[in-house]
Each structure stands twice: as C-alpha cells, then as structure tokens.
PDB file of N, CA and C in Angstrom:
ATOM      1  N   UNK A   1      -1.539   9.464 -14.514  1.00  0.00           N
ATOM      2  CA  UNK A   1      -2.613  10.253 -13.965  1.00  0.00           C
ATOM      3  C   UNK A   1      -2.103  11.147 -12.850  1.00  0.00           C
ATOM      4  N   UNK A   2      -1.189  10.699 -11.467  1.00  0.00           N
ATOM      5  CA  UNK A   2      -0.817  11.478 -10.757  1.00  0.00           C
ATOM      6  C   UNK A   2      -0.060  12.845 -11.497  1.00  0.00           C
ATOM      7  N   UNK A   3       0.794  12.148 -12.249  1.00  0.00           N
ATOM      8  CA  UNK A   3       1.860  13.504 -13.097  1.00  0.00           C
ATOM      9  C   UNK A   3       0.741  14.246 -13.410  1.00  0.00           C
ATOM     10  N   UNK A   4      -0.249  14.039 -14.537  1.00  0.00           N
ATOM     11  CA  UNK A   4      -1.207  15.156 -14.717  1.00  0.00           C
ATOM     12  C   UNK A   4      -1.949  15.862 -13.676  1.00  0.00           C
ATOM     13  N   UNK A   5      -1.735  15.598 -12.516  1.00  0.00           N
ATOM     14  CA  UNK A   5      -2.255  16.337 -11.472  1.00  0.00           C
ATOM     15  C   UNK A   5      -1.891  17.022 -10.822  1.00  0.00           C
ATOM     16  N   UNK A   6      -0.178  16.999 -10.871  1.00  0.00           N
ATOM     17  CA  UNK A   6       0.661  17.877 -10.271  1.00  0.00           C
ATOM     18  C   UNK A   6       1.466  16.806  -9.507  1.00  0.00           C
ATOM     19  N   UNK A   7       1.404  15.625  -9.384  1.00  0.00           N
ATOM     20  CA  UNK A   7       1.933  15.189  -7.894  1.00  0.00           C
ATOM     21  C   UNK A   7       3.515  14.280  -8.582  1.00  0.00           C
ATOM     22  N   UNK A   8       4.005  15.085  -7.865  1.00  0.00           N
ATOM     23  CA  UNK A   8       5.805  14.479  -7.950  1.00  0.00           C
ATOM     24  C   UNK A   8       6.374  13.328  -7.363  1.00  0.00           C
ATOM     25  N   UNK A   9       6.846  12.603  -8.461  1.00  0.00           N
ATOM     26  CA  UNK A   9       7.302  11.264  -8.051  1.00  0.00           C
ATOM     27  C   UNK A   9       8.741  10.852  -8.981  1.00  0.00           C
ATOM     28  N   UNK A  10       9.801   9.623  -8.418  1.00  0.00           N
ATOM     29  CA  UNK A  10      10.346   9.411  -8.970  1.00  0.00           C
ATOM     30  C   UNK A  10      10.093   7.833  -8.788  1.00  0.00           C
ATOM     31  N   UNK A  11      11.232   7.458 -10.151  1.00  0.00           N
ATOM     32  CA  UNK A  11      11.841   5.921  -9.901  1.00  0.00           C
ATOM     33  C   UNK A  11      12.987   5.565 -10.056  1.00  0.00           C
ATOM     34  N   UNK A  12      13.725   4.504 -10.187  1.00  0.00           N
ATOM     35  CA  UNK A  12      15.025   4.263  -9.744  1.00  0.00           C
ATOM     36  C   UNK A  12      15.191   2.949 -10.284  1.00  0.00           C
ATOM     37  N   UNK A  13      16.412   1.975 -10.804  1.00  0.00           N
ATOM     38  CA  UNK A  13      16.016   1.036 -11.043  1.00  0.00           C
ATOM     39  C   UNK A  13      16.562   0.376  -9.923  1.00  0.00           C
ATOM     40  N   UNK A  14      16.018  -1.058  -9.852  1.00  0.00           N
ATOM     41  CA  UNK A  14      16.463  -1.812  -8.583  1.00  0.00           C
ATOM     42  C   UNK A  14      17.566  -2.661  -9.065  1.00  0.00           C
ATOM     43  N   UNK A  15      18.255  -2.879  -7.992  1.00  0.00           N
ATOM     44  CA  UNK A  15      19.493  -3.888  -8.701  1.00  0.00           C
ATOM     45  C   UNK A  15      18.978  -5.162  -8.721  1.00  0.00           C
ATOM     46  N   UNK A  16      19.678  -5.971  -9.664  1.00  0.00           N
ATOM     47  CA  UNK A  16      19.526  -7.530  -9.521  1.00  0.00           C
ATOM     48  C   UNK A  16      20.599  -8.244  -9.877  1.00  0.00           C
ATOM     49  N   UNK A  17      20.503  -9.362  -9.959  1.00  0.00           N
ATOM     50  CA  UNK A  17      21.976  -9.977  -9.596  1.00  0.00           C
ATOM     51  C   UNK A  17      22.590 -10.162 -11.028  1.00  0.00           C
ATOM     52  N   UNK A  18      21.966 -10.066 -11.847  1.00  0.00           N
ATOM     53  CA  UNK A  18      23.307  -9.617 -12.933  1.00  0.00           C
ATOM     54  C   UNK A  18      22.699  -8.007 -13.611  1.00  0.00           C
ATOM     55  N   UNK A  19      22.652  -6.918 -12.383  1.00  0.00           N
ATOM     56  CA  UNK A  19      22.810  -5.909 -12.830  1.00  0.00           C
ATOM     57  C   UNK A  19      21.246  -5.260 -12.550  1.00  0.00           C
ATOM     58  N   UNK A  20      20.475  -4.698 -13.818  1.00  0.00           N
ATOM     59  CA  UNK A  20      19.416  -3.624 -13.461  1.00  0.00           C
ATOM     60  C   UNK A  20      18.014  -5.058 -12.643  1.00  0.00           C
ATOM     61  N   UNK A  21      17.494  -5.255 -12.241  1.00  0.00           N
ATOM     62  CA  UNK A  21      15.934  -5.730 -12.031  1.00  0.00           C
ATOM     63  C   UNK A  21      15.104  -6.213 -13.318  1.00  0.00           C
ATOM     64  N   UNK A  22      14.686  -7.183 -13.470  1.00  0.00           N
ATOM     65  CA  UNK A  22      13.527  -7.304 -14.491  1.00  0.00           C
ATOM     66  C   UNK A  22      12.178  -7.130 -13.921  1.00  0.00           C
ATOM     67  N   UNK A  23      12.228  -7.740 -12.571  1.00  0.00           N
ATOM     68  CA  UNK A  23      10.928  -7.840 -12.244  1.00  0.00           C
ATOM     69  C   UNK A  23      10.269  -6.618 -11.511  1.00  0.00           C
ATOM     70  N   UNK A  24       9.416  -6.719 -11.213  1.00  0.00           N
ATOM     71  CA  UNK A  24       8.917  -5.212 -10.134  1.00  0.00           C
ATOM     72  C   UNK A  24       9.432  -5.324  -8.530  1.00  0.00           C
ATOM     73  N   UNK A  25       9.778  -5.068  -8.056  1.00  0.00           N
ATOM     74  CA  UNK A  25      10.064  -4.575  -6.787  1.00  0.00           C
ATOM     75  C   UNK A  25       8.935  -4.588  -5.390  1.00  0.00           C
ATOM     76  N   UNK A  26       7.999  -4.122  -5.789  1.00  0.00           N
ATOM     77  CA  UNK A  26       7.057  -3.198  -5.072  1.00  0.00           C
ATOM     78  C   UNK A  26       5.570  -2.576  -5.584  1.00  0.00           C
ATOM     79  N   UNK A  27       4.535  -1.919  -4.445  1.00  0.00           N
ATOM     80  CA  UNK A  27       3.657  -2.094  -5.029  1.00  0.00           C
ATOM     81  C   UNK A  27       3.430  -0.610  -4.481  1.00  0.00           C
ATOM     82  N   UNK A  28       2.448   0.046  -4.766  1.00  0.00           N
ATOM     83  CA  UNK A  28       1.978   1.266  -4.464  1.00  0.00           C
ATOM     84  C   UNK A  28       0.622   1.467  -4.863  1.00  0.00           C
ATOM     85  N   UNK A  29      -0.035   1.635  -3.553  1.00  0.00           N
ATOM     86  CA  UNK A  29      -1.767   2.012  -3.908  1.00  0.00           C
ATOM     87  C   UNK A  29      -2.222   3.292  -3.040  1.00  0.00           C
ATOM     88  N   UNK A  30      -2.813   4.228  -3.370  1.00  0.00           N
ATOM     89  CA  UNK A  30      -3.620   5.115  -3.024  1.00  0.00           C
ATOM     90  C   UNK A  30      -5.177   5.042  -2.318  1.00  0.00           C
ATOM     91  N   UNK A  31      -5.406   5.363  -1.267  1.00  0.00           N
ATOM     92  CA  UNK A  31      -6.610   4.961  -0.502  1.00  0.00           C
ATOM     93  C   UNK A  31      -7.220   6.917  -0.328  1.00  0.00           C
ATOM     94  N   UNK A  32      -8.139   6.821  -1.128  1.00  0.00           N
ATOM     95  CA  UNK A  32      -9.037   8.308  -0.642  1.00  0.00           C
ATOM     96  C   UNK A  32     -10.580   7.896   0.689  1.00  0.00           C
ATOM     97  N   UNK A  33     -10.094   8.711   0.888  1.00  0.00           N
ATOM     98  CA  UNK A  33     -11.556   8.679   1.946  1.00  0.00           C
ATOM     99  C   UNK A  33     -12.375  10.086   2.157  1.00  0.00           C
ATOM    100  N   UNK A  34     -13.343  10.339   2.425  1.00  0.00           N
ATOM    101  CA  UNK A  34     -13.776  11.798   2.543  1.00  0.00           C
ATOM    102  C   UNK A  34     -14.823  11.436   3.605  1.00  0.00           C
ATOM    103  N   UNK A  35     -14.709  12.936   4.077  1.00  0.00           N
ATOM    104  CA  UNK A  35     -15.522  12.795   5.438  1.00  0.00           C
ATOM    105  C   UNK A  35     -17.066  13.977   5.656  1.00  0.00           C
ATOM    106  N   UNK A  36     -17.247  14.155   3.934  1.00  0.00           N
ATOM    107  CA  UNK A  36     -18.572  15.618   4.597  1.00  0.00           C
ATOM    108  C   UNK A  36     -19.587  14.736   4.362  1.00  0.00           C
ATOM    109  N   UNK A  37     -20.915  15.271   4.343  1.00  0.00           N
ATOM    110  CA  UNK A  37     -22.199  14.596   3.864  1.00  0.00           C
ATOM    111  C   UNK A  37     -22.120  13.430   5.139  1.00  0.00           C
ATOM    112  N   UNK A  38     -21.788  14.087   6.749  1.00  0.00           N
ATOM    113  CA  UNK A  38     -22.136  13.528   7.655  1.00  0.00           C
ATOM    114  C   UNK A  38     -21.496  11.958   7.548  1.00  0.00           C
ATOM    115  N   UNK A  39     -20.626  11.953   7.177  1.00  0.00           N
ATOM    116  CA  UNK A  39     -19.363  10.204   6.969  1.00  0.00           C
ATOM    117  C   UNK A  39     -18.456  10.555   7.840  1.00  0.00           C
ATOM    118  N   UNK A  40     -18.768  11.573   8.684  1.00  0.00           N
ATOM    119  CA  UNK A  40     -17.081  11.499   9.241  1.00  0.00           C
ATOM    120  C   UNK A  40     -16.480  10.153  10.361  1.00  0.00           C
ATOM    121  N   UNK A  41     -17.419   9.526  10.578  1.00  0.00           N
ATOM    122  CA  UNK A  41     -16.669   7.970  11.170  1.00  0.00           C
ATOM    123  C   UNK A  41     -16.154   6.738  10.532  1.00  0.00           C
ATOM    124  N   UNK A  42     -17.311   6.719   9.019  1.00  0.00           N
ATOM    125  CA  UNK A  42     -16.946   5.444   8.081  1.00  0.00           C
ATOM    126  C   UNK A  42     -15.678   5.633   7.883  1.00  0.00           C
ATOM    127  N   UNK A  43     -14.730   6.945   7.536  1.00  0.00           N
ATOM    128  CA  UNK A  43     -13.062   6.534   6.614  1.00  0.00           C
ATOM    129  C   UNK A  43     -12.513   5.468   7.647  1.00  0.00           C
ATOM    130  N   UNK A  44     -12.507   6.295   9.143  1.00  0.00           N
ATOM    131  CA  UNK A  44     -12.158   6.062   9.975  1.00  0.00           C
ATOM    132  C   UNK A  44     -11.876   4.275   9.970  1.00  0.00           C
ATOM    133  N   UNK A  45     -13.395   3.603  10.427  1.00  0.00           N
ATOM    134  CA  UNK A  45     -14.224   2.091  10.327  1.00  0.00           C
ATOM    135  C   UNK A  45     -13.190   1.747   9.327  1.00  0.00           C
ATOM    136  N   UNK A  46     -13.145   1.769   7.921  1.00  0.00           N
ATOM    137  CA  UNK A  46     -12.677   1.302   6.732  1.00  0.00           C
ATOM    138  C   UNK A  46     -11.274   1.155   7.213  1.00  0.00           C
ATOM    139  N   UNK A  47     -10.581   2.489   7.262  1.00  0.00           N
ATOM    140  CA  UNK A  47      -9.268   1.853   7.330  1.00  0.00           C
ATOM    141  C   UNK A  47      -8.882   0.897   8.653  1.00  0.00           C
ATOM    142  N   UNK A  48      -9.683   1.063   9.769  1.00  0.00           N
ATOM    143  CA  UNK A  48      -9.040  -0.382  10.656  1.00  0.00           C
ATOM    144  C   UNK A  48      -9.626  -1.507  10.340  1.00  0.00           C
ATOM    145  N   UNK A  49     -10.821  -1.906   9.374  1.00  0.00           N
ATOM    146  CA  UNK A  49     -10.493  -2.794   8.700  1.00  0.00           C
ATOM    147  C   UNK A  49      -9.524  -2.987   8.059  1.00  0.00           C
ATOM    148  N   UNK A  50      -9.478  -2.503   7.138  1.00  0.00           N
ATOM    149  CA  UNK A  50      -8.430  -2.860   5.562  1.00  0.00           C
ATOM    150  C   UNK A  50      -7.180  -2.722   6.657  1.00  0.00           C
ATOM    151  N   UNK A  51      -6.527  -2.382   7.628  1.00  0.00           N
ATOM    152  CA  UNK A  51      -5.052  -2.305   8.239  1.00  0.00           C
ATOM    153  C   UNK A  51      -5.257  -3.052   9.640  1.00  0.00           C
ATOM    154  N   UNK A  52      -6.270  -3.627   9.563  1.00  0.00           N
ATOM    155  CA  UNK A  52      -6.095  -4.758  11.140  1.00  0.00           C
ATOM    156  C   UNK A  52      -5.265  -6.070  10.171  1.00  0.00           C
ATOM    157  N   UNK A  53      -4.719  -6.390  11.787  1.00  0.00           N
ATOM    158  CA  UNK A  53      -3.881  -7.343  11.445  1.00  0.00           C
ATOM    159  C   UNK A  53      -4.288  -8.928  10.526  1.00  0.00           C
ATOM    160  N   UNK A  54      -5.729  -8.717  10.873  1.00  0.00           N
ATOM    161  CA  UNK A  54      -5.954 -10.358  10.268  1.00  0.00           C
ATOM    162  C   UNK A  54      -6.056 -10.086   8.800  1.00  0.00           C
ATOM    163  N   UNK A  55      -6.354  -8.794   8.401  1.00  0.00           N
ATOM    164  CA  UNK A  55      -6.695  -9.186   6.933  1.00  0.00           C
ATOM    165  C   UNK A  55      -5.137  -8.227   6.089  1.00  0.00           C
ATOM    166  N   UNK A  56      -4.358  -7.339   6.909  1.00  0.00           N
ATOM    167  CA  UNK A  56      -2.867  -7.285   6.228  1.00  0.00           C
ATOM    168  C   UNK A  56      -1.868  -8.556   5.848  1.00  0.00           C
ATOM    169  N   UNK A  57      -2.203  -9.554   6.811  1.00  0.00           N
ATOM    170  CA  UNK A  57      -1.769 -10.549   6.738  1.00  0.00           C
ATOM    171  C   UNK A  57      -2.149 -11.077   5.484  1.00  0.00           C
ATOM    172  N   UNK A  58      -3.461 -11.264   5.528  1.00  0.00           N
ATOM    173  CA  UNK A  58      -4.538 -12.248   4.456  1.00  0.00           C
ATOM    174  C   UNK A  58      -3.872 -11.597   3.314  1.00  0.00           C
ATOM    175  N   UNK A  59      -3.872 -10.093   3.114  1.00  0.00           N
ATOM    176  CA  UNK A  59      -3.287  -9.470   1.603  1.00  0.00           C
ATOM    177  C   UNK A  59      -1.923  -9.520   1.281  1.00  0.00           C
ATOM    178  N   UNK A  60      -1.106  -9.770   2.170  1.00  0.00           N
ATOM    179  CA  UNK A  60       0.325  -9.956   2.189  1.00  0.00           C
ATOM    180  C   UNK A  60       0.823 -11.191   1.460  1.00  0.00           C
ATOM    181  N   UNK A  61      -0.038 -12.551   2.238  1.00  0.00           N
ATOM    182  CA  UNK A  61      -0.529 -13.691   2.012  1.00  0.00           C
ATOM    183  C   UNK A  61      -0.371 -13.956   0.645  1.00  0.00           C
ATOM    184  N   UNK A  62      -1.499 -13.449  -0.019  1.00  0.00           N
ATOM    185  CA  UNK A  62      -1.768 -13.618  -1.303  1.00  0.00           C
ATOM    186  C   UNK A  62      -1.638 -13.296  -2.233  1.00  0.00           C
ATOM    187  N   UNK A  63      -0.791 -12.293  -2.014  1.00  0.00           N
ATOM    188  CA  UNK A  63      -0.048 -11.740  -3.239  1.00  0.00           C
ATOM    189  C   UNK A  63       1.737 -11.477  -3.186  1.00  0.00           C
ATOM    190  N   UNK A  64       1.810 -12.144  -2.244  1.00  0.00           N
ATOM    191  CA  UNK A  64       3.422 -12.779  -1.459  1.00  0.00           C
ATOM    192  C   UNK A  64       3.870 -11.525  -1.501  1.00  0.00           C
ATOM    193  N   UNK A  65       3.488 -10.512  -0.671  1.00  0.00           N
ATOM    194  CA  UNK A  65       4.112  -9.088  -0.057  1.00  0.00           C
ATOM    195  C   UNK A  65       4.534  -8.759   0.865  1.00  0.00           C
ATOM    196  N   UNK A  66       5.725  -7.755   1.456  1.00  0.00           N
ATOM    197  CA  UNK A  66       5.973  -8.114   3.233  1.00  0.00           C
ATOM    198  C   UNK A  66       4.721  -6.982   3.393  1.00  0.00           C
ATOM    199  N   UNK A  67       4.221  -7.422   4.734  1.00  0.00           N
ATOM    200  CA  UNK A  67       3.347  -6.670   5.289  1.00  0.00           C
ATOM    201  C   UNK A  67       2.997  -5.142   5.846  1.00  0.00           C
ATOM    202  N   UNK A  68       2.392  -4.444   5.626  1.00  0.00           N
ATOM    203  CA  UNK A  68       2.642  -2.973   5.474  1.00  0.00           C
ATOM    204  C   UNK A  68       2.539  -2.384   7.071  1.00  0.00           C
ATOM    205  N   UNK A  69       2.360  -3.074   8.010  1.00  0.00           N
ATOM    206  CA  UNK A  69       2.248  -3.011   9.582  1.00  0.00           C
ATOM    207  C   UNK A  69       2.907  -3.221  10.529  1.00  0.00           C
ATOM    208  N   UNK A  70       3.463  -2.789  11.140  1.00  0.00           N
ATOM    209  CA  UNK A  70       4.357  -3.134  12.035  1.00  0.00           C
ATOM    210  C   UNK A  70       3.507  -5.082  12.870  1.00  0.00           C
ATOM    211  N   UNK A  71       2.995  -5.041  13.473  1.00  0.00           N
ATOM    212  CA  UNK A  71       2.086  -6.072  14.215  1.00  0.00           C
ATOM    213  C   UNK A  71       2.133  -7.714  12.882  1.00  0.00           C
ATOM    214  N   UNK A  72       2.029  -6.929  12.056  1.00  0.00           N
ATOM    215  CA  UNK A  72       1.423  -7.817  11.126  1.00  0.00           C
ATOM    216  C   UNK A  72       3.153  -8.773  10.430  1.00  0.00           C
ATOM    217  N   UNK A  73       3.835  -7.630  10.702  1.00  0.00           N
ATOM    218  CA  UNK A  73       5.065  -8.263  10.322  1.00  0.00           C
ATOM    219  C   UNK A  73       5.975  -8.913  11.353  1.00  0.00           C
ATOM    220  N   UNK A  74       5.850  -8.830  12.578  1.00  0.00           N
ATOM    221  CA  UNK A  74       6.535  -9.478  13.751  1.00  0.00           C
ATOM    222  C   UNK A  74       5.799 -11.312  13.765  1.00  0.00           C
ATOM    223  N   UNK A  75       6.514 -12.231  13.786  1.00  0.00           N
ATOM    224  CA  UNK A  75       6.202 -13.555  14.163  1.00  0.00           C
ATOM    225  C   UNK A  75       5.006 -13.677  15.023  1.00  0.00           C
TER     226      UNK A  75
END
C-alpha cells in the first residue's frame, strides 16, 4: 500500500547465525492523526498516551520488543 502511494522504502536481510535471518527482526507501524474539524488537542492527548512510559512498557512487555522511548528503556 505505501509503494502505491509513492512512499520509498527499502529492506535488507538481517544476519543470523548461520547466515541470512529466518525470523523478523522488527516491527513498523504508522500512527495518522489530523487536527481540523476543531481536534487540534486530541492527536496531541493520544499520542502521550500511547508513548507515556507506563503503557510503552506494557506494549514492549507483550509482545517482547525493546522499547521505542528513551525513559521507557533505561532500568
């Protein structure tokens, strides 16, 4: 879907210990927010939810990911 939209990306394979990776690596998600029709504070609200520390943790947690935050990844 991105390619059909114009948006440029690559991949690469990852190494593994006898050679290319089987498994996935990594994860990649896209977050839209829009701000007309008088919303311009909710994106705002949303993302320090979804990127405060208690619940990066909680998603890190549970799907055994390192954490996408600086705060969230320090001890």
């Amino acid at each position: 879907m991105a390619e059909k939209k114009g948006v440029k990306f690559g991949m690469v394979p990852m190494p593994g210990v006898n050679g290319e990776s089987k498994a996935t690596m990594g994860v990649a998600d896209w977050m839209l927010a829009f701000k007309q029709n008088g919303h311009k504070e909710q994106p705002g609200d949303f993302l320090d939810f979804v990127y405060s520390e208690e619940n990066v943790l909680a998603f890190s947690r549970e799907y055994d990911l390192l954490p996408v935050t600086n705060a969230a990844s320090e001890p």
